[in-house]
Protein backbone atom coordinates (compact mmCIF):
# COMPACT_ATOMS: atom_id res chain seq x y z
CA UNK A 1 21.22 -12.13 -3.53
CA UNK A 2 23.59 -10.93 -6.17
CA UNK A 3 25.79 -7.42 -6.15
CA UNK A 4 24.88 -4.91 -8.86
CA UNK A 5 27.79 -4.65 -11.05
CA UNK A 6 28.85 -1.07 -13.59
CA UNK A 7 31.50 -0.76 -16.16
CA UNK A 8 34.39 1.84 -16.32
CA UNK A 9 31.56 4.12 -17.72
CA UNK A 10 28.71 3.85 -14.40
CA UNK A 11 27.03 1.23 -17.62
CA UNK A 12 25.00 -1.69 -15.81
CA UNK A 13 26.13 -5.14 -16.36
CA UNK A 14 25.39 -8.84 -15.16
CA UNK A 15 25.11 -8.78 -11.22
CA UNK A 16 27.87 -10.96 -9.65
CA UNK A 17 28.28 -13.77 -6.64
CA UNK A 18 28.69 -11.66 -3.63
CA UNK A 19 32.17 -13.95 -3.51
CA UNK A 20 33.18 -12.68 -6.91
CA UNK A 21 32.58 -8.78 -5.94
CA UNK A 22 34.38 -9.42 -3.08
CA UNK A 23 37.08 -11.10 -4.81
CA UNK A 24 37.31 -8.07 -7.27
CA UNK A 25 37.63 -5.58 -4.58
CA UNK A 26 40.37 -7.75 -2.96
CA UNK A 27 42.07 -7.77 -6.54
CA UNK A 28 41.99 -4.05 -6.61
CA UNK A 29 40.04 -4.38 -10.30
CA UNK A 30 36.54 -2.98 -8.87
CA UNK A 31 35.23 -0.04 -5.96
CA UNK A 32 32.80 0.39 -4.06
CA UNK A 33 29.95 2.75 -6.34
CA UNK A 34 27.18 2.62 -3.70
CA UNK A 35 26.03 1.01 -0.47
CA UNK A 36 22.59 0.70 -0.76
CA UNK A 37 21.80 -0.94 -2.96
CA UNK A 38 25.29 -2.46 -3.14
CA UNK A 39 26.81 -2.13 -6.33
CA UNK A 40 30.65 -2.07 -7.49
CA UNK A 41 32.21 -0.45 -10.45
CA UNK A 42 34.82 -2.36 -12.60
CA UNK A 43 37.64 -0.47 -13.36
CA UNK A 44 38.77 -2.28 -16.80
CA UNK A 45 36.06 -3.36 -18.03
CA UNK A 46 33.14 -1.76 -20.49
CA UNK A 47 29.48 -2.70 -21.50
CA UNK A 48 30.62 -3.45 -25.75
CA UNK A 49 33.11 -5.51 -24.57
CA UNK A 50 31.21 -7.74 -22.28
CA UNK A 51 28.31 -10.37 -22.40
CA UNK A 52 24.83 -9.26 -20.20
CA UNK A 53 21.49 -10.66 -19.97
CA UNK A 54 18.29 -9.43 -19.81
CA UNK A 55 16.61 -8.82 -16.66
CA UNK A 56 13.03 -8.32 -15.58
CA UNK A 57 11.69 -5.87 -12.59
CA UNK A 58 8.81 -7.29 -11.05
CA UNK A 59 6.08 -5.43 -9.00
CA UNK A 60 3.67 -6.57 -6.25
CA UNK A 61 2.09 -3.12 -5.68
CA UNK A 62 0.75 -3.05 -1.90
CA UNK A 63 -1.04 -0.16 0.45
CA UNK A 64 1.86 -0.51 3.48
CA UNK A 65 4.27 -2.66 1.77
CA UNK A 66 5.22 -3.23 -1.98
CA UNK A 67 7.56 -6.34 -2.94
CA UNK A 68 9.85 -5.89 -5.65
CA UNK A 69 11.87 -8.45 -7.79
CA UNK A 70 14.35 -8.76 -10.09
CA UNK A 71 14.51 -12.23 -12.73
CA UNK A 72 17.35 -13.42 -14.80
CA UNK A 73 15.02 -14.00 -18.36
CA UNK A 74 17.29 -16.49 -19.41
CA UNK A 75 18.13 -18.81 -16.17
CA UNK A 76 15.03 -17.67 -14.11
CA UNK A 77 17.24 -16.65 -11.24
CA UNK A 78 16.08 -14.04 -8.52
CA UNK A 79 19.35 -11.83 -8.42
CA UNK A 80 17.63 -9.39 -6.42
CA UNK A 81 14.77 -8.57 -4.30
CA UNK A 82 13.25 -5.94 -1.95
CA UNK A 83 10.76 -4.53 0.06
CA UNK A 84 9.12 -1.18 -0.14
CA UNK A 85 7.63 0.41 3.25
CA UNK A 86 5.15 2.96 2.37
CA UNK A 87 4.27 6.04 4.65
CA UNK A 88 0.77 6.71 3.41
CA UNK A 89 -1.05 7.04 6.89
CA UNK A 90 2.08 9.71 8.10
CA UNK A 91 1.68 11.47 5.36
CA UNK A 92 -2.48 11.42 5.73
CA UNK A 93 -1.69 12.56 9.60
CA UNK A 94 0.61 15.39 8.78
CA UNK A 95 -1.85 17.02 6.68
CA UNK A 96 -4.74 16.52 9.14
CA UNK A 97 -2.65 17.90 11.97
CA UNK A 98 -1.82 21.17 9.11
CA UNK A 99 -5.32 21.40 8.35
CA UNK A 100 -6.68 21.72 12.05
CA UNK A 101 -3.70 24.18 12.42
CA UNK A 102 -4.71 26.23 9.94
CA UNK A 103 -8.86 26.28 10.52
CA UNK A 104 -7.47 27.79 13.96
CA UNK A 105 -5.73 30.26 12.92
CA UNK A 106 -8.11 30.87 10.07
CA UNK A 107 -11.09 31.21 13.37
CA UNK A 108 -8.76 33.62 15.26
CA UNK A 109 -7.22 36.19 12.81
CA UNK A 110 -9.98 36.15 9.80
CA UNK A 111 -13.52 35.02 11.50
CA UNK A 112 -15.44 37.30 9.97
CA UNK A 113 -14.02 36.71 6.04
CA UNK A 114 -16.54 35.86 3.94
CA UNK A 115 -16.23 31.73 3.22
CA UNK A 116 -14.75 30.76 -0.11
CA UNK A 117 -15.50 27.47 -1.27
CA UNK A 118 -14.39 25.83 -5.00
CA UNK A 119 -11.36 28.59 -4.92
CA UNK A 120 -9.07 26.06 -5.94
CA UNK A 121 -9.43 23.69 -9.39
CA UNK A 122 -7.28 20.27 -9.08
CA UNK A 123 -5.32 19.01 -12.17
CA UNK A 124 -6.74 15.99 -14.35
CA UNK A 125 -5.56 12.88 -12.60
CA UNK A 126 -4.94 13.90 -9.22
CA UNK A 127 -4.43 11.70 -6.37
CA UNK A 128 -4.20 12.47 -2.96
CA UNK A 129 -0.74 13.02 -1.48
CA UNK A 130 -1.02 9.70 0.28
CA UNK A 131 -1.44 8.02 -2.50
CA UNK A 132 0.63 9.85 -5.12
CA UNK A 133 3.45 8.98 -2.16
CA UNK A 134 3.09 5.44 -2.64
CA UNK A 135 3.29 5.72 -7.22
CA UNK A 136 6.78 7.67 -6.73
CA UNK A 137 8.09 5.51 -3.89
CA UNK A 138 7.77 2.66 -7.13
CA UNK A 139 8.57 4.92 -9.61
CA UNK A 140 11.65 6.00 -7.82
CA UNK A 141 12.83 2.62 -6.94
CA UNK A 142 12.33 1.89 -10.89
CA UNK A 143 14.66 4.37 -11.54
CA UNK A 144 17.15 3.48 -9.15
CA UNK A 145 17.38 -0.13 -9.67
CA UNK A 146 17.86 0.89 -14.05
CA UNK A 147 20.91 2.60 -13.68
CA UNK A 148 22.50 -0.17 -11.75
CA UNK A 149 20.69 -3.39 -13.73
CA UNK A 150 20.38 -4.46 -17.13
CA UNK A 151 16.73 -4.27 -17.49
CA UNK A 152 14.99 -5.10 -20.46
CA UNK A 153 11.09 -5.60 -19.91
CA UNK A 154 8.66 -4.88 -16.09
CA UNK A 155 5.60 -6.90 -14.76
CA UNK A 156 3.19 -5.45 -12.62
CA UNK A 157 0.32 -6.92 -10.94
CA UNK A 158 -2.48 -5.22 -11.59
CA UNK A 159 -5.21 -6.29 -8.73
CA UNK A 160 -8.33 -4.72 -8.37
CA UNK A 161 -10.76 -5.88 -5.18
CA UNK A 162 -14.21 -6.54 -5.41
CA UNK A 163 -14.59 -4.48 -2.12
CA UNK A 164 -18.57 -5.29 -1.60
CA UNK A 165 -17.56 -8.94 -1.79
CA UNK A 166 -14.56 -8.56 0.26
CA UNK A 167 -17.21 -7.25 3.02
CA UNK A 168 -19.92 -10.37 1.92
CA UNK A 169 -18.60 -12.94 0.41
CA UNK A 170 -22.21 -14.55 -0.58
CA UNK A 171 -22.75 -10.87 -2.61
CA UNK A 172 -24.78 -11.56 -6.00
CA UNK A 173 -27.27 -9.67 -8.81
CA UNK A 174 -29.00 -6.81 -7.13
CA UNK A 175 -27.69 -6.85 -3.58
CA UNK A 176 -24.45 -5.08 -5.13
CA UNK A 177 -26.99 -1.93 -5.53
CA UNK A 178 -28.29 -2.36 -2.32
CA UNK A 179 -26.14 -0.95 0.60
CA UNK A 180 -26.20 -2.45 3.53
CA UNK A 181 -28.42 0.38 4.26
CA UNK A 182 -30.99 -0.45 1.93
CA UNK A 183 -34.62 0.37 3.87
CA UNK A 184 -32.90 1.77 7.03
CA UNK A 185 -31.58 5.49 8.32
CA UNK A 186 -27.82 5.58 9.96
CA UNK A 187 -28.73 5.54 13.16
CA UNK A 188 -32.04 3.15 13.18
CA UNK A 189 -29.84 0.80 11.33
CA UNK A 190 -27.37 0.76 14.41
CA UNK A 191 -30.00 0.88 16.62
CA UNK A 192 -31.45 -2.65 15.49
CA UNK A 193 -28.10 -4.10 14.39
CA UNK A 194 -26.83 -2.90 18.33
CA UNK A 195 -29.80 -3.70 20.09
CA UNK A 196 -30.82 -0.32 21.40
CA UNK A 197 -27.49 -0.78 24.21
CA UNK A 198 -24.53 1.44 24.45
CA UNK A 199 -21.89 -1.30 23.37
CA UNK A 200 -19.53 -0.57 26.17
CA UNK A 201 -21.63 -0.99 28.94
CA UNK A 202 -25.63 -2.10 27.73
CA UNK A 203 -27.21 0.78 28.85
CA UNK A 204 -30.80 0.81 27.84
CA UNK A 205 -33.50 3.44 27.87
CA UNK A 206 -31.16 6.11 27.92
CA UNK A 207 -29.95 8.60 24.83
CA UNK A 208 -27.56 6.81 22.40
CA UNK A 209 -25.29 8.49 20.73
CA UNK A 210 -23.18 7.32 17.29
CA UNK A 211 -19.60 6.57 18.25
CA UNK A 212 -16.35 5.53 15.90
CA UNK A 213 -14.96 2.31 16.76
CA UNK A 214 -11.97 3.79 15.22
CA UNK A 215 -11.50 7.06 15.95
CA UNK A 216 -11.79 9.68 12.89
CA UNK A 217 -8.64 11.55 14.14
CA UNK A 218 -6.56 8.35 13.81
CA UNK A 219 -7.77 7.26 10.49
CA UNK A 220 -11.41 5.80 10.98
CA UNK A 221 -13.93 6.49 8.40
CA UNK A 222 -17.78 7.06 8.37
CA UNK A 223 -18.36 3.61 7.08
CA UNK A 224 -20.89 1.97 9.07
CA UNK A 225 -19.23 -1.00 9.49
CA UNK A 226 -17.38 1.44 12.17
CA UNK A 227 -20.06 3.10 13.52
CA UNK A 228 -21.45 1.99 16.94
CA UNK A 229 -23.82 2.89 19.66
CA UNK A 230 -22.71 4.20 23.01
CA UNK A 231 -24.02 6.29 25.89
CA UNK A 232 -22.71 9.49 26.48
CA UNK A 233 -20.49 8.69 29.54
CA UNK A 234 -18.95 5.81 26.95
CA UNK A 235 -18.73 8.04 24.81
CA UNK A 236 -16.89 10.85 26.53
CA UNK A 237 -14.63 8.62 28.10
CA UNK A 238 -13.26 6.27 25.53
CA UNK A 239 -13.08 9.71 23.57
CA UNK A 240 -10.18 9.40 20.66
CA UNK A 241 -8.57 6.03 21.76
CA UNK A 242 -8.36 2.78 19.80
CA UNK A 243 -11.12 0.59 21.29
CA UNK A 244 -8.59 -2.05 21.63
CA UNK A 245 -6.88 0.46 24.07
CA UNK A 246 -10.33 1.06 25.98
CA UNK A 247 -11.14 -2.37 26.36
CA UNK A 248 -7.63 -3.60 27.34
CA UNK A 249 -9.45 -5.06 30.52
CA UNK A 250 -12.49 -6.21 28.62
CA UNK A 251 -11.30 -8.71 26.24
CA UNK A 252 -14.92 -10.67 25.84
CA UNK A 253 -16.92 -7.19 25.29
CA UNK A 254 -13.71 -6.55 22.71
CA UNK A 255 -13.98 -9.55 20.68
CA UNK A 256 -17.67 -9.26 20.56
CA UNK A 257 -17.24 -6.01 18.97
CA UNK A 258 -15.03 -6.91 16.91
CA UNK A 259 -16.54 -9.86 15.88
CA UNK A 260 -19.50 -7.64 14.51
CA UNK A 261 -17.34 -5.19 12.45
CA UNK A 262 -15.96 -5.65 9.05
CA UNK A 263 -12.52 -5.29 8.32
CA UNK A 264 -10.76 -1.60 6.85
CA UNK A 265 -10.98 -1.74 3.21
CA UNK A 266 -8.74 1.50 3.17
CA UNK A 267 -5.55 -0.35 1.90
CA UNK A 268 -7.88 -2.20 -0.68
CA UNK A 269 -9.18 0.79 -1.90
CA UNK A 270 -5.69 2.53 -2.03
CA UNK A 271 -4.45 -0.41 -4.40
CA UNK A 272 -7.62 0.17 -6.51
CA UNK A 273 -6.70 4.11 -6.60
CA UNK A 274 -3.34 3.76 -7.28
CA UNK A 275 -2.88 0.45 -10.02
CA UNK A 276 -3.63 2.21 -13.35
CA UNK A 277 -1.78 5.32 -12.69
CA UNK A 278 1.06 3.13 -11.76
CA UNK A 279 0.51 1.24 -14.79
CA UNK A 280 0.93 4.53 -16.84
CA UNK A 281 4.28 5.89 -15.61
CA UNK A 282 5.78 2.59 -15.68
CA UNK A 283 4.64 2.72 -19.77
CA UNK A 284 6.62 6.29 -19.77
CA UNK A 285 10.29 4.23 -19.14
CA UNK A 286 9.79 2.99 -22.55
CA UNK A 287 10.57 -0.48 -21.27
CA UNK A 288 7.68 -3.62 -22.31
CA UNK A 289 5.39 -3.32 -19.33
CA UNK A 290 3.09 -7.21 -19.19
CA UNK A 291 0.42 -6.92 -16.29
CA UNK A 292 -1.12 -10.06 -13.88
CA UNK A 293 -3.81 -10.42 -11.97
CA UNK A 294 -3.73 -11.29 -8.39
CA UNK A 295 -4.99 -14.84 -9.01
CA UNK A 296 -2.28 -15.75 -11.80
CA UNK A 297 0.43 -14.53 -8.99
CA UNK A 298 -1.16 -16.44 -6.19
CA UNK A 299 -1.57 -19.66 -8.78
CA UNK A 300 2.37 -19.10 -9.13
CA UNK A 301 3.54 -19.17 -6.05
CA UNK A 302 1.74 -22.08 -5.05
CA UNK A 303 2.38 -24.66 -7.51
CA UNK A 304 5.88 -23.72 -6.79
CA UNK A 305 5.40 -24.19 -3.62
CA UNK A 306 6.98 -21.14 -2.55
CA UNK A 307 6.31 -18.91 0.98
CA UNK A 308 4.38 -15.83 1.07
CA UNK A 309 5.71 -12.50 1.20
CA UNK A 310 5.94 -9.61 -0.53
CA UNK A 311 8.75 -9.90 -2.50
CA UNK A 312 8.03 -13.88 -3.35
CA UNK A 313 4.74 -12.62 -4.92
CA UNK A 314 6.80 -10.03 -6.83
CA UNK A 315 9.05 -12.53 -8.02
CA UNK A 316 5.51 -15.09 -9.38
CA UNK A 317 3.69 -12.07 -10.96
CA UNK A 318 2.86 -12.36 -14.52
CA UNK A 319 3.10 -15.08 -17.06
CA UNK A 320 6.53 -14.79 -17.40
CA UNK A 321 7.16 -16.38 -14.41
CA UNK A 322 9.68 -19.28 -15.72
């Protein structure tokens, strides 16, 4: 990967062989501006006076992970590349762990104030603080990687998941306005889908109660798909742990389970929040913003046979892949 490079004035230019940086700060013509990422600052030389490129950001957007990549227009060249770790799920935790704080204290010092409910009114295009952590993580490194690199135009790829199909792949016509509940209750539709056992240890003829395969206090939802049946001894003792956890010595019974559930669609869905807000604040840097689809990026990196990750599928996003 190449160094970022700045003129006399903290002006971006051309990024440079790591061997020619180094060979500058040998010579005594360039210092160190910043470690990370790691860019030098010429001492004698200035942006009218010298010949740059332009370069364009590209960005893989992602729910844990985002890839990020920079291209030479002219040569096609990745000078740079990166990886953004998101912290969406700490973030979600924190304010869980605040909000149980404060319905305590509310239930101890004001039990007997009247309940208030629509107090508050949220501004047009909110987002969860989850999510809105994951836009300025992006928007930040946008920033960032401008003031150091010549950048002249941004690709995004703009995704969105078909999350019914992602679930049921043979999905058509009417069934997408048919829940998988369609002619059942919650808890009749476990009980035929589960076979009237509890799923830990087939108990039959004996109250069932509904249980979270992944617990609600570490993230689970109220999707179906991770709802279960289980007897209240079960129940009580597998309490807030990961089922993988409970059924360490049960790996059969685990896969079964398993094998019956449908995967989280939480860091779909948190792609599908997030991609046209995205979209909008990268349009606010002024710069030419050209969106892809998932498919076009995927087509990309395969007919140049290149690996997967996330910053490879940064760098094949958009037709202006060269």
């Amino acid at each position: 990967m190449r160094v970022f490079v700045l003129d006399q004035n903290k002006k971006p230019l051309d990024p440079c062989h790591p061997a020619r940086a180094r060979e500058l700060l040998n010579m005594g013509r360039a210092k160190v501006f910043k470690r990370y990422p790691f860019t030098i600052v010429l001492k004698d030389r200035i942006l009218e006076k010298s010949v740059t490129h332009s370069h364009r950001l590209k960005i893989d957007p992602g729910s844990k992970t985002s890839g990020m990549a920079i291209v030479q227009e002219e040569t096609g060249r990745v000078t740079s590349a990166l990886e953004i770790s998101h912290r969406g799920q700490q973030i979600k935790n924190s304010l869980d762990s605040r909000r149980a704080l404060r319905r305590g204290r509310r239930n101890r010092k004001t039990r007997y104030r009247k309940p208030r409910f629509l107090n508050r009114t949220g501004r047009q295009g909110w987002l969860p603080p989850s999510l809105e952590s994951r836009i300025n993580n992006i928007e930040t490194w946008v920033k960032r990687i401008r003031k150091v690199c010549p950048i002249s135009a941004i690709s995004q790829e703009l995704v969105r998941f078909d999350l019914q199909q992602m679930q049921n792949p043979e999905i058509s016509e009417v069934e997408y306005q048919r829940g998988e509940l369609f002619g059942f209750e919650v808890k009749e539709y476990l009980l035929a889908k589960w076979r009237r056992k509890c799923v830990y240890c087939n108990a039959e003829n004996t109250p069932l109660e509904i249980e979270h395969i992944v617990p609600k206090s570490k993230g689970g939802s109220n999707r179906v798909s991770n709802l279960t049946l289980a007897c209240r001894p079960c129940n009580q003792k597998k309490g807030n742990k990961y089922v993988e956890e409970f059924l360490s010595k049960k790996p059969e019974l685990l896969k079964k389970i398993k094998g019956k559930t449908k995967t989280s669609l939480k860091d779909a869905t948190a792609v599908n929040t997030t991609r046209w807000e995205l979209y909008r604040r990268l349009q606010e840097t002024g710069l030419l913003v050209e969106v892809g689809s998932g498919g076009l990026t995927k087509f990309n990196r395969k007919v140049r046979m290149i690996e997967k990750h996330h910053w490879t599928d940064a760098s094949c996003v958009g037709k202006s892949t060269p």
